[in-house]
PDB file of N, CA and C in Angstrom:
ATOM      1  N   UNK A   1     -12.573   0.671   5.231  1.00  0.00           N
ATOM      2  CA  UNK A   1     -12.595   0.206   3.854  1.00  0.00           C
ATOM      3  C   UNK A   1     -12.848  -1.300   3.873  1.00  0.00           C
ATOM      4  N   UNK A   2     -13.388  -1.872   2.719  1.00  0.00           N
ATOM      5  CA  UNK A   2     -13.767  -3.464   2.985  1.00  0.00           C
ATOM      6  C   UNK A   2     -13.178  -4.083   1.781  1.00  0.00           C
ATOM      7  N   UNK A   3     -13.092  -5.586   1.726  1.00  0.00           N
ATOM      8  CA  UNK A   3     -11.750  -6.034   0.667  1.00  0.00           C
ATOM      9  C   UNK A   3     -12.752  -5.755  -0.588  1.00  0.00           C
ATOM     10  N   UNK A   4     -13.953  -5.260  -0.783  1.00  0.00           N
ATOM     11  CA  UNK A   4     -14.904  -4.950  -2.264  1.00  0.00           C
ATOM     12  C   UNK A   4     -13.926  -3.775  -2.323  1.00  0.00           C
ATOM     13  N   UNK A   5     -14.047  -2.729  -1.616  1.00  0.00           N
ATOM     14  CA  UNK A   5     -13.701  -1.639  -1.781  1.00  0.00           C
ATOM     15  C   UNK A   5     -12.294  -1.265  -2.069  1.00  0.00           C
ATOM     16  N   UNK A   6     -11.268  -2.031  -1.686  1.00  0.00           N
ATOM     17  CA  UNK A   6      -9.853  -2.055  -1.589  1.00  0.00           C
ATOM     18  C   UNK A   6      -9.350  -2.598  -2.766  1.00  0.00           C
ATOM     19  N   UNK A   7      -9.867  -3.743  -3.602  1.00  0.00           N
ATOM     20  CA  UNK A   7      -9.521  -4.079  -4.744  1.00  0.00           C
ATOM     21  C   UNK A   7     -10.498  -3.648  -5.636  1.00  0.00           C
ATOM     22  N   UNK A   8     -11.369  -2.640  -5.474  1.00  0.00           N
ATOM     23  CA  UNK A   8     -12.027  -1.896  -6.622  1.00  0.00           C
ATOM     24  C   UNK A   8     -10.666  -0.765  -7.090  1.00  0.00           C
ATOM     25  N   UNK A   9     -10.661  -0.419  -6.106  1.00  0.00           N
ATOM     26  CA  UNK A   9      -9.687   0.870  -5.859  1.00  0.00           C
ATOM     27  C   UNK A   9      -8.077   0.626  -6.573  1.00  0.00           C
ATOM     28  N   UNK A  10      -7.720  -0.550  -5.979  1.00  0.00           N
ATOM     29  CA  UNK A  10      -6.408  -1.449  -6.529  1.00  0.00           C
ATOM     30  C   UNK A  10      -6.557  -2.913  -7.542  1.00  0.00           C
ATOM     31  N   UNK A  11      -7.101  -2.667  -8.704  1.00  0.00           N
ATOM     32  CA  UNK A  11      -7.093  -3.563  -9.051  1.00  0.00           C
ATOM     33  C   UNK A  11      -5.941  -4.798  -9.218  1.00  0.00           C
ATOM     34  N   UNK A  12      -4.820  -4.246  -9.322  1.00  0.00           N
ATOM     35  CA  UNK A  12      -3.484  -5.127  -9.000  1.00  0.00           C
ATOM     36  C   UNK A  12      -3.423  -5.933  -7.920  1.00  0.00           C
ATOM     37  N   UNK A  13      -4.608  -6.084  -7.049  1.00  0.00           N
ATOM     38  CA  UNK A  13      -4.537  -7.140  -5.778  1.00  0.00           C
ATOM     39  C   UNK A  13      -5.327  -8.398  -6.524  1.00  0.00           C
ATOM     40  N   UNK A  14      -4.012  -9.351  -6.317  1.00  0.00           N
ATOM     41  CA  UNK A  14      -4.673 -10.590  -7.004  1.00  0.00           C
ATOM     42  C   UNK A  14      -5.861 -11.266  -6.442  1.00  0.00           C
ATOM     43  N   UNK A  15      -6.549 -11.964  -7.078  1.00  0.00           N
ATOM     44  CA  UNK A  15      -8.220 -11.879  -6.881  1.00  0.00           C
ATOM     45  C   UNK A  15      -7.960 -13.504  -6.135  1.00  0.00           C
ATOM     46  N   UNK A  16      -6.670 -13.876  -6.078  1.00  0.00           N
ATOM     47  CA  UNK A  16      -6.460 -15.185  -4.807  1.00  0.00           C
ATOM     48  C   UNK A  16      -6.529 -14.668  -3.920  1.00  0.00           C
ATOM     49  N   UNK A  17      -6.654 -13.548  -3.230  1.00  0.00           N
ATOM     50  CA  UNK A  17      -6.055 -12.611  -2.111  1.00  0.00           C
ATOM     51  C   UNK A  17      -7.757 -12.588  -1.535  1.00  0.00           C
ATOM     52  N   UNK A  18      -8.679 -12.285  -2.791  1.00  0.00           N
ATOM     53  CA  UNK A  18      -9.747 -11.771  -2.127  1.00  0.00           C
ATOM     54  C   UNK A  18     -10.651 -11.955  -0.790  1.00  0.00           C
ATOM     55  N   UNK A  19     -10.283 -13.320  -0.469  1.00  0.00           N
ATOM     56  CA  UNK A  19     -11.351 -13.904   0.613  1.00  0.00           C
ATOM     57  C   UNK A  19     -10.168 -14.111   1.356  1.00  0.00           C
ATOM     58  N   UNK A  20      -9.126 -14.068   1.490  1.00  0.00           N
ATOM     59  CA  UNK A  20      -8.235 -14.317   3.152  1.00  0.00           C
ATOM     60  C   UNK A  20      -8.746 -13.359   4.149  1.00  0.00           C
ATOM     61  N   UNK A  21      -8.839 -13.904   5.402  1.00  0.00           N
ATOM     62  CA  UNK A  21      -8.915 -12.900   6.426  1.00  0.00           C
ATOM     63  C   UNK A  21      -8.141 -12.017   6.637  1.00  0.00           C
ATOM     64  N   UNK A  22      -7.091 -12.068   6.424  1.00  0.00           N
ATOM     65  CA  UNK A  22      -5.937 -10.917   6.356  1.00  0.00           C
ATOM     66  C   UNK A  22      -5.835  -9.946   5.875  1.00  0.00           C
ATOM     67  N   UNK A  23      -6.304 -10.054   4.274  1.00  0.00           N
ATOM     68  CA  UNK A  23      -6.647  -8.907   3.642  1.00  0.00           C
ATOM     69  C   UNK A  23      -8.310  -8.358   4.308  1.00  0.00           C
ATOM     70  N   UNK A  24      -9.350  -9.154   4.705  1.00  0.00           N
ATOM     71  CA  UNK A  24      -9.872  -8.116   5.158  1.00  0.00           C
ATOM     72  C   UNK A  24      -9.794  -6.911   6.274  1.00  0.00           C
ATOM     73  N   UNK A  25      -8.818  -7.631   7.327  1.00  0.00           N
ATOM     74  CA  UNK A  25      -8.270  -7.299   8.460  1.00  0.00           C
ATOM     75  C   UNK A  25      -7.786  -5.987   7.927  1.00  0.00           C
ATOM     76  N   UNK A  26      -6.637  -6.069   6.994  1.00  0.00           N
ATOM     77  CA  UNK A  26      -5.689  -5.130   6.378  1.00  0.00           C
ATOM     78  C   UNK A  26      -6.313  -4.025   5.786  1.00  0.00           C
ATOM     79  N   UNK A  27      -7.964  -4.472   4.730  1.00  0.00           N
ATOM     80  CA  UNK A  27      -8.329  -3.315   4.504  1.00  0.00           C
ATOM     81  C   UNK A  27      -9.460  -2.422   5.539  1.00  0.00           C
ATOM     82  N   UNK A  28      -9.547  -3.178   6.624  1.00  0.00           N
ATOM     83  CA  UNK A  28     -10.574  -2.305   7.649  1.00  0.00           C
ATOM     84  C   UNK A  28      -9.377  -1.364   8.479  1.00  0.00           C
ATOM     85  N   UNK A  29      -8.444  -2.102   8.777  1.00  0.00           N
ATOM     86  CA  UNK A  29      -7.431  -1.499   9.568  1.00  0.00           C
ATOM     87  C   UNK A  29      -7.046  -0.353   9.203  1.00  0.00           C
ATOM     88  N   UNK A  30      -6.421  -0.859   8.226  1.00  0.00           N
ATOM     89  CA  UNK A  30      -5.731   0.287   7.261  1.00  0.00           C
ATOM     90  C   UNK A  30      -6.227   1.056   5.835  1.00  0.00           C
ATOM     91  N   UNK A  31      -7.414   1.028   6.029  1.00  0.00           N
ATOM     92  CA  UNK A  31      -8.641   2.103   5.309  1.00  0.00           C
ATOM     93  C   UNK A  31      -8.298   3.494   5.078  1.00  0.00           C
ATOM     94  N   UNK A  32      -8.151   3.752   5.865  1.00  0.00           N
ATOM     95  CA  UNK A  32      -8.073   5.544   5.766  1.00  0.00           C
ATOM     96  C   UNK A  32      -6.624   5.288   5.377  1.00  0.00           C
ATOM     97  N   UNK A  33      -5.478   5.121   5.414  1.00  0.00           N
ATOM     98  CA  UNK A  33      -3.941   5.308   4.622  1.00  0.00           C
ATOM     99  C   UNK A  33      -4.312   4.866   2.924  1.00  0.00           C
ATOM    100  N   UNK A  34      -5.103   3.778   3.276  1.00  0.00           N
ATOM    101  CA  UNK A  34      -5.123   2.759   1.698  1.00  0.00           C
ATOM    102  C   UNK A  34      -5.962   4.016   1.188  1.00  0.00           C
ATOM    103  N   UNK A  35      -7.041   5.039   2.021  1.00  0.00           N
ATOM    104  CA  UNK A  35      -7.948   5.834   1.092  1.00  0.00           C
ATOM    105  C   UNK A  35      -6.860   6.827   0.456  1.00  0.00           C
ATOM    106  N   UNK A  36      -5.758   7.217   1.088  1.00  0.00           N
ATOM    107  CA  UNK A  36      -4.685   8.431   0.432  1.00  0.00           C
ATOM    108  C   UNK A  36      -3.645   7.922  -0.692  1.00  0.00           C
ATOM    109  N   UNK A  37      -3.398   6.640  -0.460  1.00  0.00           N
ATOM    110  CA  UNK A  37      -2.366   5.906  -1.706  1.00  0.00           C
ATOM    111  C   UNK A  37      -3.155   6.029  -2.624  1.00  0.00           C
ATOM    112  N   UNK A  38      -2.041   6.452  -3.807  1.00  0.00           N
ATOM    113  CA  UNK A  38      -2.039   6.603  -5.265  1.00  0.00           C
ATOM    114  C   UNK A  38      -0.662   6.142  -5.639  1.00  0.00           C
ATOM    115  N   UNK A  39      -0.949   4.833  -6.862  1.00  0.00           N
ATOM    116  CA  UNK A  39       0.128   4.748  -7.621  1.00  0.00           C
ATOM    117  C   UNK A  39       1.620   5.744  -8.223  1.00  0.00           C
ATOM    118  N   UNK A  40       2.754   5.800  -8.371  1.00  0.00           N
ATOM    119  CA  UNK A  40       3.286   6.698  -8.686  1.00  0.00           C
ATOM    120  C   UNK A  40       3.281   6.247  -9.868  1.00  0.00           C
ATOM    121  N   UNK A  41       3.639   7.583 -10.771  1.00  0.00           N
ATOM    122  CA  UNK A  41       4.004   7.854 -12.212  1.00  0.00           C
ATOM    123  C   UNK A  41       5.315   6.857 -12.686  1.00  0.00           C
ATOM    124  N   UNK A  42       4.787   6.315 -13.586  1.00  0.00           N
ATOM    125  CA  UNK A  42       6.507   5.291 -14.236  1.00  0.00           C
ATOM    126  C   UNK A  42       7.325   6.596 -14.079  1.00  0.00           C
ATOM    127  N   UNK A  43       7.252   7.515 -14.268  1.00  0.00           N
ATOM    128  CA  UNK A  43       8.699   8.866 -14.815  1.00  0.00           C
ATOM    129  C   UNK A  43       8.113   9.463 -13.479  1.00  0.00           C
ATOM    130  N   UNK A  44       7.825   8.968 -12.078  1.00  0.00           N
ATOM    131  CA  UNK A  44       7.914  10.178 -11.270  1.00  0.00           C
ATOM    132  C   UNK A  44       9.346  10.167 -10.899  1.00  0.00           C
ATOM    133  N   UNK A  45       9.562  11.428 -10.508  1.00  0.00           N
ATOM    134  CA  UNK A  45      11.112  11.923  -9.900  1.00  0.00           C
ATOM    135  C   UNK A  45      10.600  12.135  -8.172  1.00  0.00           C
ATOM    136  N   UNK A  46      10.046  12.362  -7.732  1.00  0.00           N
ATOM    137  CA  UNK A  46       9.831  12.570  -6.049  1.00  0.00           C
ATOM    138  C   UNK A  46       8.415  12.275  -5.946  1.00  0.00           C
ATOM    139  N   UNK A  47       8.449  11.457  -4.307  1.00  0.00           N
ATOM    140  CA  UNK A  47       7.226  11.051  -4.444  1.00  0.00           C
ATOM    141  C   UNK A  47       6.287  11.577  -2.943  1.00  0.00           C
ATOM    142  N   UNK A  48       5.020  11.662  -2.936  1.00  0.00           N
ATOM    143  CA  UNK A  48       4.108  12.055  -2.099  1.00  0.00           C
ATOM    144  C   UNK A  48       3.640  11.456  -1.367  1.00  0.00           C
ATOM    145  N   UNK A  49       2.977  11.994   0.162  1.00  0.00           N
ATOM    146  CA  UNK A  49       2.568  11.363   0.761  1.00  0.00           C
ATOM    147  C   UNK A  49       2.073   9.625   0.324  1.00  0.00           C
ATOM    148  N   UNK A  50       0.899   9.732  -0.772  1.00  0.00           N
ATOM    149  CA  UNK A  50      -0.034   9.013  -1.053  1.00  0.00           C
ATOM    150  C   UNK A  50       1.059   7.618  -2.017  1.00  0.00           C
ATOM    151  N   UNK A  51       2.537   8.123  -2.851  1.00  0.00           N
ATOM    152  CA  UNK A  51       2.923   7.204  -3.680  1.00  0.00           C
ATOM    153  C   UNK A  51       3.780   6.673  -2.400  1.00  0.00           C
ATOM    154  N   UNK A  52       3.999   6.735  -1.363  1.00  0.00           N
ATOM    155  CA  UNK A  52       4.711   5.936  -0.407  1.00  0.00           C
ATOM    156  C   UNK A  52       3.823   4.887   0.823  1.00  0.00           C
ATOM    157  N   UNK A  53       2.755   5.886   0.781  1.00  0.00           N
ATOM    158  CA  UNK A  53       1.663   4.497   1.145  1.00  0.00           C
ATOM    159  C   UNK A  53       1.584   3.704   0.185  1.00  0.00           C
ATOM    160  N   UNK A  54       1.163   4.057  -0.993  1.00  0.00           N
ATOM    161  CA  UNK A  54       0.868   3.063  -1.900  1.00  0.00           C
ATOM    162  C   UNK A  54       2.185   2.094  -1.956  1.00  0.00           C
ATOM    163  N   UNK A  55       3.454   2.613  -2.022  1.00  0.00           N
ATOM    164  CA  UNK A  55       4.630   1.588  -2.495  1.00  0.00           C
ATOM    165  C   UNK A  55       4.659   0.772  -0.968  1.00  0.00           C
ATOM    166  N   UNK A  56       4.482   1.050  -0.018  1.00  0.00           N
ATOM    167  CA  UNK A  56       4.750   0.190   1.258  1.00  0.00           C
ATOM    168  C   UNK A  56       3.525  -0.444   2.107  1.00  0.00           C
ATOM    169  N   UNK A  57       2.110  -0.139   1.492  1.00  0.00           N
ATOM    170  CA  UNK A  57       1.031  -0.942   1.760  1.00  0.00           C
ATOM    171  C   UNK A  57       0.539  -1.650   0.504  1.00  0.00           C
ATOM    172  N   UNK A  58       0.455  -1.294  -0.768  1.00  0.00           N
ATOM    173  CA  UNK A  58       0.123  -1.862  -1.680  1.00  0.00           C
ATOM    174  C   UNK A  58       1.047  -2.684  -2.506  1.00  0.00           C
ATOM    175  N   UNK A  59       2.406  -1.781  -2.608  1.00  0.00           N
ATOM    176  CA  UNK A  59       3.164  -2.870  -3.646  1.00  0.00           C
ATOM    177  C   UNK A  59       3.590  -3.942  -3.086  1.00  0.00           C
ATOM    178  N   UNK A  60       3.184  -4.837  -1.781  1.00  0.00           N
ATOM    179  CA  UNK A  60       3.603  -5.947  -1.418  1.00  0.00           C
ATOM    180  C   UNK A  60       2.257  -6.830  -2.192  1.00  0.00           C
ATOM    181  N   UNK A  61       1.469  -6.216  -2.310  1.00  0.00           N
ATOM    182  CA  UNK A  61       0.361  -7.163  -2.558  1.00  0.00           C
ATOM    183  C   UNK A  61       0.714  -7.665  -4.374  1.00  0.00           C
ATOM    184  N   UNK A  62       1.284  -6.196  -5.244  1.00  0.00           N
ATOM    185  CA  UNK A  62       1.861  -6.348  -6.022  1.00  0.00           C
ATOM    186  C   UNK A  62       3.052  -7.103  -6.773  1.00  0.00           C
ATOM    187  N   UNK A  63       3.588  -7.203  -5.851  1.00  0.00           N
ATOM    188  CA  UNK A  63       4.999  -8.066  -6.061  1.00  0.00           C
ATOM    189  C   UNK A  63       4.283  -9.772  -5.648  1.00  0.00           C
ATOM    190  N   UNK A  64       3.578  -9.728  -4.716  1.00  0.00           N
ATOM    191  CA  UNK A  64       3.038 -10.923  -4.787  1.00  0.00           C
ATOM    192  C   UNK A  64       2.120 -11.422  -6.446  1.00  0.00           C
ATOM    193  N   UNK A  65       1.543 -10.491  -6.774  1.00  0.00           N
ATOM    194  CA  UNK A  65       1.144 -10.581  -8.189  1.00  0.00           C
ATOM    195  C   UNK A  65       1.810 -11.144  -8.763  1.00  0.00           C
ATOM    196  N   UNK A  66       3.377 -10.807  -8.929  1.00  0.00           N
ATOM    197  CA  UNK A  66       4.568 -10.920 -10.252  1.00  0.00           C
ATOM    198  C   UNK A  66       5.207 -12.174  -9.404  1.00  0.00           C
ATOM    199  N   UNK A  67       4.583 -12.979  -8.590  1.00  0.00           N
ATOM    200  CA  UNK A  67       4.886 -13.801  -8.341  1.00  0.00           C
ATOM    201  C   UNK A  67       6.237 -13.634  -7.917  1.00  0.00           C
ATOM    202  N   UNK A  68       6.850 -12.593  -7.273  1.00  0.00           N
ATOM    203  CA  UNK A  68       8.162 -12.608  -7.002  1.00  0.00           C
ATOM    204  C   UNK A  68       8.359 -12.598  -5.127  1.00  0.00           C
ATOM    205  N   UNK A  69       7.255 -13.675  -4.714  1.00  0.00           N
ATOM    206  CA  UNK A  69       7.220 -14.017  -3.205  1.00  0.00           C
ATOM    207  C   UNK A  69       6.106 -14.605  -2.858  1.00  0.00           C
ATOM    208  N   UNK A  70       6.064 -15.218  -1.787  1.00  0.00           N
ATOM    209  CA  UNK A  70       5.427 -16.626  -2.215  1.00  0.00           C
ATOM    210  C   UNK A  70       3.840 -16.069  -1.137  1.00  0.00           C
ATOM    211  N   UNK A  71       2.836 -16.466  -1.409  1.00  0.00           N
ATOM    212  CA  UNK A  71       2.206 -16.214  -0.885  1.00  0.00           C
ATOM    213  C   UNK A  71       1.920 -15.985   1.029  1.00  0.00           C
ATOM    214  N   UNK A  72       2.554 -17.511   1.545  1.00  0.00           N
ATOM    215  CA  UNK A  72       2.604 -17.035   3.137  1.00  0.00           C
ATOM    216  C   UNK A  72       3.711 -15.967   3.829  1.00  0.00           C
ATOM    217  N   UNK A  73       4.349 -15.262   2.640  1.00  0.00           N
ATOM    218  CA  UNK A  73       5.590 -14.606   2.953  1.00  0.00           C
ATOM    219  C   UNK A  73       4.439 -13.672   3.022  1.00  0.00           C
ATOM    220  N   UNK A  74       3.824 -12.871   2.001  1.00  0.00           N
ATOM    221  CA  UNK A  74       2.766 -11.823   2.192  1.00  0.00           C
ATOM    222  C   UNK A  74       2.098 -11.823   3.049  1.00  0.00           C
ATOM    223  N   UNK A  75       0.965 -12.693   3.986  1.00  0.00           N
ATOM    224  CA  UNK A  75       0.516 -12.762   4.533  1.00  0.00           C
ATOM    225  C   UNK A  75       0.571 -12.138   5.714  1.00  0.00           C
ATOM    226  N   UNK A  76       1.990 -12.946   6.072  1.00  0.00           N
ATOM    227  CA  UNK A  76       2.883 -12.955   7.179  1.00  0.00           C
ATOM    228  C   UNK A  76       3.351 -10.853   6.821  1.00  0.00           C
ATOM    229  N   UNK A  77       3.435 -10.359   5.955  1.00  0.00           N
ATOM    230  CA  UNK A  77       3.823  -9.205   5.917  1.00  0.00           C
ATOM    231  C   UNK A  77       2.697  -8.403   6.109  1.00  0.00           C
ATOM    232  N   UNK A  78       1.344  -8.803   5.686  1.00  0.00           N
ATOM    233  CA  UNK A  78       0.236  -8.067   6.099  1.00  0.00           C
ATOM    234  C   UNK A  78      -0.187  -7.945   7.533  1.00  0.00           C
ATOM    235  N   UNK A  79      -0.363  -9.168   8.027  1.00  0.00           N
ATOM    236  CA  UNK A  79      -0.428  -9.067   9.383  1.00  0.00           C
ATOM    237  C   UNK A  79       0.521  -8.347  10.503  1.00  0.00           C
ATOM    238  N   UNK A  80       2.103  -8.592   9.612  1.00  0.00           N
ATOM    239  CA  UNK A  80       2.676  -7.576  10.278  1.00  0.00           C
ATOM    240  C   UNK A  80       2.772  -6.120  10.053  1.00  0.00           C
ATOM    241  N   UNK A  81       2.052  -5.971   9.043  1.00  0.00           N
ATOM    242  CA  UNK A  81       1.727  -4.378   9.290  1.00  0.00           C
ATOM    243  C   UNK A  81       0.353  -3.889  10.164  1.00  0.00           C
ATOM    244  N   UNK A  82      -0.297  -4.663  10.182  1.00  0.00           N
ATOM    245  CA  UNK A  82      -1.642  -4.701  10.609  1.00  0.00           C
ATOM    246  C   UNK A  82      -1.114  -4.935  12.629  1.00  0.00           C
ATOM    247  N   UNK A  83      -0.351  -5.474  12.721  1.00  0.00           N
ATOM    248  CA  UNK A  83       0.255  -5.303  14.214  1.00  0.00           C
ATOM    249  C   UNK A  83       1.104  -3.947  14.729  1.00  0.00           C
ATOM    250  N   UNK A  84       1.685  -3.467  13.749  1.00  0.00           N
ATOM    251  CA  UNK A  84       2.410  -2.588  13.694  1.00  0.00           C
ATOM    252  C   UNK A  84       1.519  -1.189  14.202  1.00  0.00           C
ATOM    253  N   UNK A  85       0.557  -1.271  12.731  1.00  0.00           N
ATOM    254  CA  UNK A  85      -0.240  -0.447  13.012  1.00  0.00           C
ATOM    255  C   UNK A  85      -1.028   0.119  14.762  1.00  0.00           C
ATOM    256  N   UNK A  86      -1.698  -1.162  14.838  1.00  0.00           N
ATOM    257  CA  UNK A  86      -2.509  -1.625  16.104  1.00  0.00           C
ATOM    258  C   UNK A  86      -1.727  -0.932  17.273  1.00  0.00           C
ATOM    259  N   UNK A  87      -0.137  -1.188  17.387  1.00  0.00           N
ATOM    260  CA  UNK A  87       0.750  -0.884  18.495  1.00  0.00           C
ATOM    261  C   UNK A  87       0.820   0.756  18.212  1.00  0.00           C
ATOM    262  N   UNK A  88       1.067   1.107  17.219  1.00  0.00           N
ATOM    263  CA  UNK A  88       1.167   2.611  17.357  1.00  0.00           C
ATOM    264  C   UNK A  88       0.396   3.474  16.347  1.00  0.00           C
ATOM    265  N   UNK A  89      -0.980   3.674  16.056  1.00  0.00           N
ATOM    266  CA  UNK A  89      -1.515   3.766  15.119  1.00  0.00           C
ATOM    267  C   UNK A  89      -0.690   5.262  13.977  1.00  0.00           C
ATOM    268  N   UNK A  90      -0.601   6.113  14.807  1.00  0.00           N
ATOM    269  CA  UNK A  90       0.171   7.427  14.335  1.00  0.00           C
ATOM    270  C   UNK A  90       1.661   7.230  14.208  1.00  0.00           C
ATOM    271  N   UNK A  91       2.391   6.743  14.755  1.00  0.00           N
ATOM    272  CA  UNK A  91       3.610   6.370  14.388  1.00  0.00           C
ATOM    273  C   UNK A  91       3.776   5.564  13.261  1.00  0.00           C
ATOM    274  N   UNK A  92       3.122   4.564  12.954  1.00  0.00           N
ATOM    275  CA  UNK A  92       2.812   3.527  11.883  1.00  0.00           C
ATOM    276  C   UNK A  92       3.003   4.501  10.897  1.00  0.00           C
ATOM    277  N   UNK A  93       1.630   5.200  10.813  1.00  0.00           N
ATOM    278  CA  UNK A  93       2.019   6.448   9.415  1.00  0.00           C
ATOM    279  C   UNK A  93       3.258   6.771   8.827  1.00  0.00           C
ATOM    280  N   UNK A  94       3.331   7.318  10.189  1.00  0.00           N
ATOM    281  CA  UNK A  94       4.626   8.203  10.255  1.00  0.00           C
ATOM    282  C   UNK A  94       5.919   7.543   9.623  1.00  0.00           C
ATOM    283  N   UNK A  95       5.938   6.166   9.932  1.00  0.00           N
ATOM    284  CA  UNK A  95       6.887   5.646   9.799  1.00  0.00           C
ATOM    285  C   UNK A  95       7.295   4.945   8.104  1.00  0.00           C
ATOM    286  N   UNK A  96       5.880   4.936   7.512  1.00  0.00           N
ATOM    287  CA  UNK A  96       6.170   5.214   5.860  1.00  0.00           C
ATOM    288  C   UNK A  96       6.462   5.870   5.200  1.00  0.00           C
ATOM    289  N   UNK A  97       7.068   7.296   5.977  1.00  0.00           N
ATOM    290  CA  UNK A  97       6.909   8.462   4.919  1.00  0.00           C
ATOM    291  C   UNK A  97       8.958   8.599   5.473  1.00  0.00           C
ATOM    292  N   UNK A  98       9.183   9.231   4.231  1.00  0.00           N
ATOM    293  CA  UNK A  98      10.661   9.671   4.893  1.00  0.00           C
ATOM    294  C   UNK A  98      10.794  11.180   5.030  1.00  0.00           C
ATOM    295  N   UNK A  99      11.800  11.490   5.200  1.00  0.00           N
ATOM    296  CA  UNK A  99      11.882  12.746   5.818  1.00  0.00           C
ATOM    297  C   UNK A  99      11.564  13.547   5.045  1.00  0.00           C
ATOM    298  N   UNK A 100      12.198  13.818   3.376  1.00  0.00           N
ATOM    299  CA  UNK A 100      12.282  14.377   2.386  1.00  0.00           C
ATOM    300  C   UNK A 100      11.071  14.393   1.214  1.00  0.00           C
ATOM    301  N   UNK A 101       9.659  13.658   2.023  1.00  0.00           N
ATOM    302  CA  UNK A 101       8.724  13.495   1.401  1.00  0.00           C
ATOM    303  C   UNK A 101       8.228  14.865   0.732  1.00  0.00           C
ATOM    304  N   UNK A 102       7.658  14.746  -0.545  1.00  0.00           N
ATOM    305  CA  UNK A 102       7.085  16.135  -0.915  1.00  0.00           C
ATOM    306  C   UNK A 102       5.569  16.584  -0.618  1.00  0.00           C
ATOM    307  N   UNK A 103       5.229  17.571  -0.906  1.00  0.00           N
ATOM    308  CA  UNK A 103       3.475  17.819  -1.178  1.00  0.00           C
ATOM    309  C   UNK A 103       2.749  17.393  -2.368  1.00  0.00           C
ATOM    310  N   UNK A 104       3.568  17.527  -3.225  1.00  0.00           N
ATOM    311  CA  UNK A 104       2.793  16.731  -3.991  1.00  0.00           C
ATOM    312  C   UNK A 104       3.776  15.984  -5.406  1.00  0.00           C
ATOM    313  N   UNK A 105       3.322  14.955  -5.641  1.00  0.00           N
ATOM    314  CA  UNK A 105       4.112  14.212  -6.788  1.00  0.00           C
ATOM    315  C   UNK A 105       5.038  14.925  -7.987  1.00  0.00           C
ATOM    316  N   UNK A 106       6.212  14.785  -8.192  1.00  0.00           N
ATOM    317  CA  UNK A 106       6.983  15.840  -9.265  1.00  0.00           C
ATOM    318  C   UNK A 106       7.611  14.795 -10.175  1.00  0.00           C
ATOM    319  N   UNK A 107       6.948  15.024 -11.415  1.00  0.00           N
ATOM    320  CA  UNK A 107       7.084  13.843 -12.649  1.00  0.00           C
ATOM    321  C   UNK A 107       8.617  14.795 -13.097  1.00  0.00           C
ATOM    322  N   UNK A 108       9.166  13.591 -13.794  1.00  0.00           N
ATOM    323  CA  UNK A 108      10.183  13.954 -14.543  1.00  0.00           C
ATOM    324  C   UNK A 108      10.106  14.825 -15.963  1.00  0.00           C
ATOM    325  N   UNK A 109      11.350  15.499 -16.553  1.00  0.00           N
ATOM    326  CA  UNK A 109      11.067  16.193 -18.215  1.00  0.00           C
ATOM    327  C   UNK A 109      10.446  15.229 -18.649  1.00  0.00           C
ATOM    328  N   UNK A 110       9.402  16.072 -20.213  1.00  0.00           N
ATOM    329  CA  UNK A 110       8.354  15.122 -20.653  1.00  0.00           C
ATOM    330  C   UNK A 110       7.634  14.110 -20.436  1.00  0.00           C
ATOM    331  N   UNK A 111       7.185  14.138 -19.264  1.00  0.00           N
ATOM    332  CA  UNK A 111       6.179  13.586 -18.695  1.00  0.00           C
ATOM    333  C   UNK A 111       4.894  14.409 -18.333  1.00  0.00           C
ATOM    334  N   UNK A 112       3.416  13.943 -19.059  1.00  0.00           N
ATOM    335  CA  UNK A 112       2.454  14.615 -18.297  1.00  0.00           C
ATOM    336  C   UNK A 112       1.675  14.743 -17.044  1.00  0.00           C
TER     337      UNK A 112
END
């Protein structure tokens, strides 16, 4: 995946982000996980493969958005996933998902 492609996909990646090397690093690296994340539902009740990539590869980039961490703190968190990865590529996965993960996303009453 390439950083065009990664913040087409996520528009919530702030567009300061766009040209660091890190994020491109982050989206070649980690391409194929970033291709399965999907946002979760405000009213989801259990979440899926794809809303736990998304909350532990994407919502850092997010919270950097809301300005609630400072930019070299992110950085420093991308690269360390991007090392993480590198050292154990299948364990890495593995290691975002918890035990009790579902098949697929289960929204709460009245929710569509």
């Amino acid at each position: 995946m390439t950083v065009h492609e990664l913040v087409a996909r996520f528009p919530e990646i702030p567009a300061d982000l766009h040209g660091e090397p890190v994020l491109e690093r982050f989206a070649s690296t980690l391409g194929p996980l970033l291709g399965l994340s999907n946002k979760p539902s405000p009213c989801s009740s259990q979440h899926d493969a794809g809303n736990h990539y998304y909350l532990k590869l994407v919502g850092p980039l997010s919270i950097y958005g809301y300005g609630l961490t400072s930019r070299e703190k992110l950085l420093a968190q991308l690269e360390e996933l991007i090392q993480r990865h590198d050292a154990d590529p299948d364990g890495f996965a593995a290691s975002l998902l918890p035990e009790d993960v579902v098949d697929r996303e289960v929204r709460g009453p009245g929710c569509d």
